[in-house]
Protein backbone atom coordinates (compact mmCIF):
# COMPACT_ATOMS: atom_id res chain seq x y z
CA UNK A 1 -61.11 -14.30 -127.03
CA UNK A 2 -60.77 -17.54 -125.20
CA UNK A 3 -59.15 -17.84 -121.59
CA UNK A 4 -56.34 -19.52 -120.69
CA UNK A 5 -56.27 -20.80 -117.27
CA UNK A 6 -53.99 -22.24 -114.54
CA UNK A 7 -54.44 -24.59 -112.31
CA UNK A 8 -52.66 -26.06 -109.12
CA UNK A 9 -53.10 -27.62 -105.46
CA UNK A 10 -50.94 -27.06 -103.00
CA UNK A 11 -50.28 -27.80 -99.14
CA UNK A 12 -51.17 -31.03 -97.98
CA UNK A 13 -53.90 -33.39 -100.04
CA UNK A 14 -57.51 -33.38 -98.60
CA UNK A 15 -60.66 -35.54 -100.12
CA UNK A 16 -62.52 -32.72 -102.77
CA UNK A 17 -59.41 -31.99 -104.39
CA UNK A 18 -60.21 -34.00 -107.56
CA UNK A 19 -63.88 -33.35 -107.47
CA UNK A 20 -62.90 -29.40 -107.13
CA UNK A 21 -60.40 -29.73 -110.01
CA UNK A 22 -63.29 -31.29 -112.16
CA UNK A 23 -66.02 -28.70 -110.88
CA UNK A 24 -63.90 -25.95 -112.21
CA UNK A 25 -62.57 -27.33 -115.29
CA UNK A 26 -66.16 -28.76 -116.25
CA UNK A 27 -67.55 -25.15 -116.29
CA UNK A 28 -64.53 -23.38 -117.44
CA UNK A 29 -64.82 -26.06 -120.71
CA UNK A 30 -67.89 -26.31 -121.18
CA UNK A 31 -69.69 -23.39 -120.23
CA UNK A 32 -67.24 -20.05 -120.81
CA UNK A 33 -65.03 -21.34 -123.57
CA UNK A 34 -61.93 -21.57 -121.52
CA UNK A 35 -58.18 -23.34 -121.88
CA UNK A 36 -57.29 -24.96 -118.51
CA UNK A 37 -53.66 -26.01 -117.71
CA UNK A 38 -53.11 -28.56 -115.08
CA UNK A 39 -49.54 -27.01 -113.48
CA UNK A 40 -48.09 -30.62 -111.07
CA UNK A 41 -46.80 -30.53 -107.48
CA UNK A 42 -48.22 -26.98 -106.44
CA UNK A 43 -46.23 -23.96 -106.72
CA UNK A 44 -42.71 -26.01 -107.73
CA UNK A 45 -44.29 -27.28 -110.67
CA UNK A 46 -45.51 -23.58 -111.81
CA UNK A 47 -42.12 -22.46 -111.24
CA UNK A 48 -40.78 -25.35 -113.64
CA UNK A 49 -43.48 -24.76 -116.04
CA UNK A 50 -44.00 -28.11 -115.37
CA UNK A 51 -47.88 -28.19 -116.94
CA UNK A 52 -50.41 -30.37 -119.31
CA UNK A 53 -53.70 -28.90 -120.84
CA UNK A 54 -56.36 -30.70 -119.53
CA UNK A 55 -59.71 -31.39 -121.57
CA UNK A 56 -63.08 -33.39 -120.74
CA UNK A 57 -60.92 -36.62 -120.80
CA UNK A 58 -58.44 -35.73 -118.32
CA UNK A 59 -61.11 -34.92 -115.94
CA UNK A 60 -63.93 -37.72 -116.58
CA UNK A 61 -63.73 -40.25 -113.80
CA UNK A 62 -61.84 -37.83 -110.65
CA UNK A 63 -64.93 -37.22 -109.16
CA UNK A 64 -64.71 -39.83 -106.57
CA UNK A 65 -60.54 -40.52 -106.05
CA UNK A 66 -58.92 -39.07 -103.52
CA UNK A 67 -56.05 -36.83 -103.48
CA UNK A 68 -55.09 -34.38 -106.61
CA UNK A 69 -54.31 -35.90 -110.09
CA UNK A 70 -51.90 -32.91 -110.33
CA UNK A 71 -49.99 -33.83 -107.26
CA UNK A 72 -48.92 -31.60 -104.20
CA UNK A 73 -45.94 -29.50 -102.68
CA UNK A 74 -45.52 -27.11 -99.71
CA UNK A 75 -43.21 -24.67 -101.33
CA UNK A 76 -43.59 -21.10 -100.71
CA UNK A 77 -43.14 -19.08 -103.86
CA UNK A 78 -40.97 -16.14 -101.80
CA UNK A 79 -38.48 -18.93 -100.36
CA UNK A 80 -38.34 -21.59 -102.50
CA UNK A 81 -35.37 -23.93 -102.34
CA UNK A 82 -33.85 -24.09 -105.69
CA UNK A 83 -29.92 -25.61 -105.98
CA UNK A 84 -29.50 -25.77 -102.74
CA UNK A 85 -30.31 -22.19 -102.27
CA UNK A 86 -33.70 -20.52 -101.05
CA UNK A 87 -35.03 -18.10 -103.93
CA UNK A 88 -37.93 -15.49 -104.30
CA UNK A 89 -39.24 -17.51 -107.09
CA UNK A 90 -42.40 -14.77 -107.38
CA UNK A 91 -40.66 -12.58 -110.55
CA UNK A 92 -39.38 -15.57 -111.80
CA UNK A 93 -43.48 -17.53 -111.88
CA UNK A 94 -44.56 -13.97 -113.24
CA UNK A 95 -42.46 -15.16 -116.11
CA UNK A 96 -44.01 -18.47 -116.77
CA UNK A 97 -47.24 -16.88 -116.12
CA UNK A 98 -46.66 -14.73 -118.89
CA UNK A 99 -45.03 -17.83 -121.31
CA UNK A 100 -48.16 -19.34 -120.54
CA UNK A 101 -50.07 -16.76 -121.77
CA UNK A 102 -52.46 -17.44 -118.90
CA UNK A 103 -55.22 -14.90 -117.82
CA UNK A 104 -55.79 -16.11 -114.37
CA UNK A 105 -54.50 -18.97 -112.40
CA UNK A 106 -56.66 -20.98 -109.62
CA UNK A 107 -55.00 -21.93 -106.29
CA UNK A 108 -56.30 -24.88 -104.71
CA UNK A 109 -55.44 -25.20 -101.02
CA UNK A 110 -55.26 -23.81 -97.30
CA UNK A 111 -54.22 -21.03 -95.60
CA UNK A 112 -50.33 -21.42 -96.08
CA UNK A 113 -51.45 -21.46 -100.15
CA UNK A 114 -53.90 -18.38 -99.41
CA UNK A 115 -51.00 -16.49 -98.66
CA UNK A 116 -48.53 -17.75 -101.44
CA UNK A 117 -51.86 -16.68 -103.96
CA UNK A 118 -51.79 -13.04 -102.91
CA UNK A 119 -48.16 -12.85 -103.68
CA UNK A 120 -48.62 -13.70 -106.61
CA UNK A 121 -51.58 -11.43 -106.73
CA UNK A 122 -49.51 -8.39 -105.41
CA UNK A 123 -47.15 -9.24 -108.40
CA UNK A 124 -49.82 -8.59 -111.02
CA UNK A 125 -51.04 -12.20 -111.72
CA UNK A 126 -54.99 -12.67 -111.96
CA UNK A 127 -55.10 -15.39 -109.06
CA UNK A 128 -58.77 -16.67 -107.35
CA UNK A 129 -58.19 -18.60 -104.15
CA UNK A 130 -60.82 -22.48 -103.57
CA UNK A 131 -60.08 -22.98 -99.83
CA UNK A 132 -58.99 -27.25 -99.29
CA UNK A 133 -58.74 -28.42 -95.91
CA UNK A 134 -59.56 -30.92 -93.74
CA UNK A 135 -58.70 -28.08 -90.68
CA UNK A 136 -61.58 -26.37 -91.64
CA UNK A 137 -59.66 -23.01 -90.17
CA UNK A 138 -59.48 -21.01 -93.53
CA UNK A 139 -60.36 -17.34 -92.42
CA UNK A 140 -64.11 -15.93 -94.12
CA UNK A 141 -65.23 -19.13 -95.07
CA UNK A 142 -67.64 -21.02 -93.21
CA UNK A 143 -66.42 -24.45 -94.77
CA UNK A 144 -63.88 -25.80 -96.78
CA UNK A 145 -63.64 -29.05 -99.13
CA UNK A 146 -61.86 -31.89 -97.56
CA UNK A 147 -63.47 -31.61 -93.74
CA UNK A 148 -66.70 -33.03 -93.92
CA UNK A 149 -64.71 -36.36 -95.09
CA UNK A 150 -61.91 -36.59 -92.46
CA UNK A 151 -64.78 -35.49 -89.56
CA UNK A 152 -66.33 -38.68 -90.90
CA UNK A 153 -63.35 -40.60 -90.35
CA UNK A 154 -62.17 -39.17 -86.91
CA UNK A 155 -66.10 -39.70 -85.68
CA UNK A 156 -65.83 -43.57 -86.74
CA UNK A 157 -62.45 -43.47 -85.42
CA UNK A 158 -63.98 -42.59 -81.98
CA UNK A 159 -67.29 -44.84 -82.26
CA UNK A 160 -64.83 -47.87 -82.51
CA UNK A 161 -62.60 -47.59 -80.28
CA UNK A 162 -65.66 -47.11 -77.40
CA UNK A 163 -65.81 -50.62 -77.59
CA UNK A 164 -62.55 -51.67 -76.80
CA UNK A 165 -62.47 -48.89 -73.85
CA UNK A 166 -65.54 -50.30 -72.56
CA UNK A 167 -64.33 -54.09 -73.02
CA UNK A 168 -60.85 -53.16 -70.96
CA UNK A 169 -61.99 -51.01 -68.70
CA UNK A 170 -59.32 -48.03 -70.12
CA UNK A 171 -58.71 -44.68 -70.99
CA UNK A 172 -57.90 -44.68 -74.44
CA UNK A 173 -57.36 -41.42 -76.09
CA UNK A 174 -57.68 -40.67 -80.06
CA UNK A 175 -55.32 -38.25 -81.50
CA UNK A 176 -57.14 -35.90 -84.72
CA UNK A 177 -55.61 -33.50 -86.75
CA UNK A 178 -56.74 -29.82 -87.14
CA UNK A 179 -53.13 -28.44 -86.96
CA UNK A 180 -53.91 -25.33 -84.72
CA UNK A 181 -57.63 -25.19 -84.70
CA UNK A 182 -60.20 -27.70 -82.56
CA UNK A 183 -63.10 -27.70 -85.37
CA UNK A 184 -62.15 -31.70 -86.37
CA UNK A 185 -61.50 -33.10 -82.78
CA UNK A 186 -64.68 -30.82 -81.42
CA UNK A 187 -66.88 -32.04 -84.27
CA UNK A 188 -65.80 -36.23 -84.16
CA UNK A 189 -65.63 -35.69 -80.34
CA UNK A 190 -69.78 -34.56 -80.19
CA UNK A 191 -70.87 -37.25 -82.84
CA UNK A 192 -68.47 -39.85 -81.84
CA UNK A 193 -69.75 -39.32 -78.09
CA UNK A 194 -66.60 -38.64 -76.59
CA UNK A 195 -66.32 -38.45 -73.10
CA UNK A 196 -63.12 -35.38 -72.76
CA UNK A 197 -62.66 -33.44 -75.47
CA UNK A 198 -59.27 -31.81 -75.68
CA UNK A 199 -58.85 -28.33 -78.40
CA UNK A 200 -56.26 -25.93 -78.58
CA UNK A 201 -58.66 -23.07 -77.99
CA UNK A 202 -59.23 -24.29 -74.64
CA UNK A 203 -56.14 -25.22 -72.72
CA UNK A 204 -56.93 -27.74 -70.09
CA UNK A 205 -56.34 -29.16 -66.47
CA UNK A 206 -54.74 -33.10 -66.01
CA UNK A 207 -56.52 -32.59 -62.72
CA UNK A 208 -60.14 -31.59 -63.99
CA UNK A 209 -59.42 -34.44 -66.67
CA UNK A 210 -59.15 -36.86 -63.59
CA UNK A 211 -62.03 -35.30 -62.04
CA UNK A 212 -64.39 -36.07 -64.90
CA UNK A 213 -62.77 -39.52 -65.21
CA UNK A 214 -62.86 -40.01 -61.38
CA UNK A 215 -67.05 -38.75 -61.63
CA UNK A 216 -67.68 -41.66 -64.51
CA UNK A 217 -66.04 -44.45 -62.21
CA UNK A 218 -68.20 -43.24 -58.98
CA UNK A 219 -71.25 -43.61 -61.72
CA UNK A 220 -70.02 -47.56 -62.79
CA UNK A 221 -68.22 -46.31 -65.84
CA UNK A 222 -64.66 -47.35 -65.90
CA UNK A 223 -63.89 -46.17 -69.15
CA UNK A 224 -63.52 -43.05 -71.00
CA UNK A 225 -62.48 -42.32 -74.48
CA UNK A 226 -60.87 -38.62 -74.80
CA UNK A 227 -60.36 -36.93 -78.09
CA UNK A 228 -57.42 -35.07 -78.67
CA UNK A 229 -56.68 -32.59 -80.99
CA UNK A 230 -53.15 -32.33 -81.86
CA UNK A 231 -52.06 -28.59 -81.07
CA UNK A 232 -54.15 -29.31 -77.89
CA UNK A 233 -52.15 -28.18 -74.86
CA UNK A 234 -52.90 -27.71 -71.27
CA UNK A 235 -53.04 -24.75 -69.26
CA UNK A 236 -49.16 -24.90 -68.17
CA UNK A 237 -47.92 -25.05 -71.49
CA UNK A 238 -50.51 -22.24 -72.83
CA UNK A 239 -48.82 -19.68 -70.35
CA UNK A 240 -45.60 -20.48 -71.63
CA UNK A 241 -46.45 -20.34 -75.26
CA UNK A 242 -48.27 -16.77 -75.01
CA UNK A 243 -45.35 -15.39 -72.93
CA UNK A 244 -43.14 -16.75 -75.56
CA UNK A 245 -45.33 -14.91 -78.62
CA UNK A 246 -45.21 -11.90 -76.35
CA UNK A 247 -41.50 -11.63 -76.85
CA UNK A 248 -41.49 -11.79 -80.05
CA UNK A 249 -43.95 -8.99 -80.60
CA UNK A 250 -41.94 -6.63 -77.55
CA UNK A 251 -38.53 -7.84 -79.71
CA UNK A 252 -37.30 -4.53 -80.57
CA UNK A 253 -33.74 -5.36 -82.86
CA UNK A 254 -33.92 -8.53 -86.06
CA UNK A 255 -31.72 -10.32 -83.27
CA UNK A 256 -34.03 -10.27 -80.63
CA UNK A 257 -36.65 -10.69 -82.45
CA UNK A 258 -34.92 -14.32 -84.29
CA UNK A 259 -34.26 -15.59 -80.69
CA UNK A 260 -37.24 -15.17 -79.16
CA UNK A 261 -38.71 -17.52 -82.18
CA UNK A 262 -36.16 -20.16 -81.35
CA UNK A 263 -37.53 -20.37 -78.36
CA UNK A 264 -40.55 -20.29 -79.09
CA UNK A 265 -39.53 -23.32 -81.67
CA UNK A 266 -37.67 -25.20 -78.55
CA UNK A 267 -40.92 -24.79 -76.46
CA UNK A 268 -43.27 -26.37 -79.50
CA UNK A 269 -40.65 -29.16 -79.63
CA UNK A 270 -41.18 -30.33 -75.89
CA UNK A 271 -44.89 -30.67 -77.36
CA UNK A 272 -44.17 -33.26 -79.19
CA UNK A 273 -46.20 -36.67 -78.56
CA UNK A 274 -48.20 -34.95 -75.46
CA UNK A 275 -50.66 -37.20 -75.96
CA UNK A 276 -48.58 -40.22 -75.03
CA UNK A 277 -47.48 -37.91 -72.40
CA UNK A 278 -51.18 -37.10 -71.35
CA UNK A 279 -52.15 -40.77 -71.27
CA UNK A 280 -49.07 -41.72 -68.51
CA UNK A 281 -50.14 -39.00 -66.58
CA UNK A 282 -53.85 -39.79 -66.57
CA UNK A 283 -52.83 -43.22 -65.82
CA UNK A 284 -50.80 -42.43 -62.90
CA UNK A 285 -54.03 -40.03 -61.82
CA UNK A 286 -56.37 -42.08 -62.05
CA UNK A 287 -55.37 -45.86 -61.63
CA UNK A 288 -56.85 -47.02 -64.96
CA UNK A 289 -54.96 -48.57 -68.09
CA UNK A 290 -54.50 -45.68 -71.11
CA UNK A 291 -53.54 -46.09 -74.72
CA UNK A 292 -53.39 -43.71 -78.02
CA UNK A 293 -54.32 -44.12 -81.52
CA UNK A 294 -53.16 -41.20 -83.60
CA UNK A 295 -55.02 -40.82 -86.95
CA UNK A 296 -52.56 -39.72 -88.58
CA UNK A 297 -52.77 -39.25 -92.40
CA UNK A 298 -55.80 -41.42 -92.63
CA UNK A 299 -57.94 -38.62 -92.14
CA UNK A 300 -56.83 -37.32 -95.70
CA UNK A 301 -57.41 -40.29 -97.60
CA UNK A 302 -59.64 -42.20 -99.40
CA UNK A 303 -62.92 -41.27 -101.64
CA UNK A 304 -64.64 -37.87 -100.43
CA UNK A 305 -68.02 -37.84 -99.16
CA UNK A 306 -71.00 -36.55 -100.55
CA UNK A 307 -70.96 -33.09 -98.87
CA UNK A 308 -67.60 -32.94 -100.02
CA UNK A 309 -68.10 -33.54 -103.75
CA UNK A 310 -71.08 -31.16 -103.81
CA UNK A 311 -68.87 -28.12 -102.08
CA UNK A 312 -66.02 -28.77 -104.30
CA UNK A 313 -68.22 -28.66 -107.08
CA UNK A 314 -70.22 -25.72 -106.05
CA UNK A 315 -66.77 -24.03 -105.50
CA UNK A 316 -65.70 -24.91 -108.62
CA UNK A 317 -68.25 -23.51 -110.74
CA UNK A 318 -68.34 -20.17 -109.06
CA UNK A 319 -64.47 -20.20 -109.46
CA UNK A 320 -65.31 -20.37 -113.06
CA UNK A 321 -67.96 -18.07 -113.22
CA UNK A 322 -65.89 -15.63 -111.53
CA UNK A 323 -63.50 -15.82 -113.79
CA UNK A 324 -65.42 -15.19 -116.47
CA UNK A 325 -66.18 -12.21 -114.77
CA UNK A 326 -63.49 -10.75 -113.91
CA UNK A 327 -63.04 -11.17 -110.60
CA UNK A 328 -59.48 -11.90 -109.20
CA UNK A 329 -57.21 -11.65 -105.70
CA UNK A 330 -60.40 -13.65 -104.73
CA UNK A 331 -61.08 -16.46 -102.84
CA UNK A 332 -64.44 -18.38 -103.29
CA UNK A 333 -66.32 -18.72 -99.66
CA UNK A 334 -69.30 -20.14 -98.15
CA UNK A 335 -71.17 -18.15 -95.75
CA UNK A 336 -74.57 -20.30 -94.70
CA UNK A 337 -75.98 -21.52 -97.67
CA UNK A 338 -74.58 -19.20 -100.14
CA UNK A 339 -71.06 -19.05 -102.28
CA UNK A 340 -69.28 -15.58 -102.34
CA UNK A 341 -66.28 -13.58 -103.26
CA UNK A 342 -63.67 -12.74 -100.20
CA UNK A 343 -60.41 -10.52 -101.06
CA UNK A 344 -57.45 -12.21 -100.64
CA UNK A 345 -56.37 -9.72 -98.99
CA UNK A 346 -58.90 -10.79 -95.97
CA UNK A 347 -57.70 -14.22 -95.54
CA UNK A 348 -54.22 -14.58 -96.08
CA UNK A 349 -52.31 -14.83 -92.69
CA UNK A 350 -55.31 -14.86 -90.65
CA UNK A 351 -56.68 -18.41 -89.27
CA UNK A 352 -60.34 -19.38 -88.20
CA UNK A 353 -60.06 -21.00 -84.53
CA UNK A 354 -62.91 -22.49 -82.76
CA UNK A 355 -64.62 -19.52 -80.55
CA UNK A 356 -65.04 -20.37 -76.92
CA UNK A 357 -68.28 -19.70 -76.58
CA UNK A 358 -69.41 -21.50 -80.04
CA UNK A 359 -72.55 -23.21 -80.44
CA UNK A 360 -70.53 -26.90 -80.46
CA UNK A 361 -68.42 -26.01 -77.48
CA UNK A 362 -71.86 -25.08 -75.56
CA UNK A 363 -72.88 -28.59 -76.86
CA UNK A 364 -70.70 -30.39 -75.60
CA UNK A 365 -71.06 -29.11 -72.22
CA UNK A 366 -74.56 -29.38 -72.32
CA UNK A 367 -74.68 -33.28 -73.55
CA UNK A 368 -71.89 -33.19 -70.39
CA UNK A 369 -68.28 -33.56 -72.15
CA UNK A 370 -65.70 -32.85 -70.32
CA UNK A 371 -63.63 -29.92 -72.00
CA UNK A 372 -60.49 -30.42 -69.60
CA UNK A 373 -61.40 -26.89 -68.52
């Protein structure tokens, strides 16, 4: 009896979505026999049954584009905002998965869609997890579609702007994404050459960031280029944030519990543009000119590389394969140089942050970046 399948991406776009879309749908056509159904704007449009069969003509030609021909949403299927109103929508999608007729559905996304898959897993739906994002902090996966692309970009990002540090004799410092995690900014920082690298993981010092800067002017260098990642924070703000988590953990009544995350949510406010912060501070420290360039959504865009379109691929076909087995609450991983099958279960809620002691952080020290620490 042939499969039907669904099919959505969700969370923010990464490069790979396309190629991962096509990966999938190639084998699930071609090889096992299978109907796929396209479902538009993530979880929203599976709610509004808002789909399209698509067949070897719908996905000839996506290798290469960037983005998701099926578009994108951030909805959350337990608190979805429809009317006005914010809904479970879960019984309601079981509904439309049954319409449908569907026998699994494939979630394409992050860790926020991880944890909207098992949801729908926990409510009976057949549901196997690709991990997209250009974070690359998806818990029991070594790497995820979408990363390899914006490291590229963040890493020429930081190779040109050397020159005009060098050429003005300033401090110019790159904001990267990575939302949380430091595996973008600590990967473009190391093959960009950075001079400070900046991660969340490690909160650092203004003062041992002026000390490094201070060391390169004694040694004729009157320029440094610092990458930032963007939930980077230093060491005053890091005590303030884990004594804020801590009371919401102690919180013993719903009431304590929802003002202790206020202010944890006032605290992440006064967070916002700390790099612009950081740069009039190190200017003030250190006597030299500084200036930010934030990345910004450029990191997402454009046509995937080729380590990209070959783990989207790869991720694809195993997605299909595994379906064709079976398998489901699933999501398909990479651990060295081999695809596997991690439980849902394992990965939703939990995030993958750079270890201190990781082989790139020890590189970086070791080529003699400054960590801020």
């Amino acid at each position: 009896m042939t499969k039907r399948i669904g099919i959505l991406t969700a969370g923010g776009d990464a490069p790979g979505l396309n190629a991962a879309i096509r990966g999938f749908g190639r084998a699930a056509l071609g090889q096992y026999d299978m109907k796929l159904f396209g479902f538009h704007n993530g979880f929203r449009g599976l709610a509004d049954n808002d789909c399209i069969e698509l067949n070897s003509a719908s996905l000839s030609g996506i290798l290469t584009v960037g983005g998701t021909i099926l578009g994108t949403s951030r909805d959350k299927v337990h608190r979805m905002v429809v009317d006005g109103e914010e809904k479970d929508m879960v019984p309601h999608i079981a509904k439309v998965y049954e319409k449908n007729k569907l026998d699994a559905l494939v979630t394409l996304g992050g860790g926020g869609t991880a944890k909207n898959a098992l949801k729908l897993a926990k409510a009976g739906m057949n549901v196997l997890h690709l991990p997209k994002t250009i974070d690359n902090d998806i818990w029991g996966t070594d790497d995820s579609f979408g990363f390899a692309t914006a490291l590229e970009i963040a890493t020429e990002a930081v190779d040109r702007l050397h020159s005009t540090a060098h050429s003005h004799h300033r401090i110019i410092l790159v904001e990267i994404m990575g939302h949380k995690a430091g595996w973008l900014t600590l990967g473009a920082g190391i093959a960009g050459g950075a001079d400070i690298i900046l991660i969340p993981e490690i909160p650092y010092s203004i003062d041992k960031i002026a000390a490094k800067i201070g060391q390169r002017q004694a040694s004729g260098k009157h320029f440094s280029v610092i990458a930032v990642a963007e939930g980077a924070m230093d060491t005053d703000y890091a005590r303030k944030l884990k004594a804020a988590e801590d009371l919401i953990k102690a919180a013993d009544t719903p009431e304590t519990k929802e003002a202790a995350k206020r202010h944890k949510e006032v605290l992440a406010d006064s967070q916002r543009e700390h790099t612009f912060a950081l740069a009039r501070q190190l200017e003030a420290a250190t006597g030299l000119e500084s200036r930010v360039t934030i990345l910004g959504y450029v990191q997402r865009g454009g046509t995937p590389v080729a380590a990209d379109r070959l783990l989207a691929t790869r991720l694809g076909t195993m997605g299909a394969a595994a379906i064709a087995d079976g398998e489901s609450g699933v999501m398909v991983a990479t651990h060295g140089t081999e695809t596997t099958l991690v439980p849902l279960e394992k990965v939703a809620g939990k995030t993958k942050f750079v270890p201190v002691d990781h082989e790139w952080v020890r590189t970086a020290r070791e080529v003699e970046t400054g960590l801020g620490d």
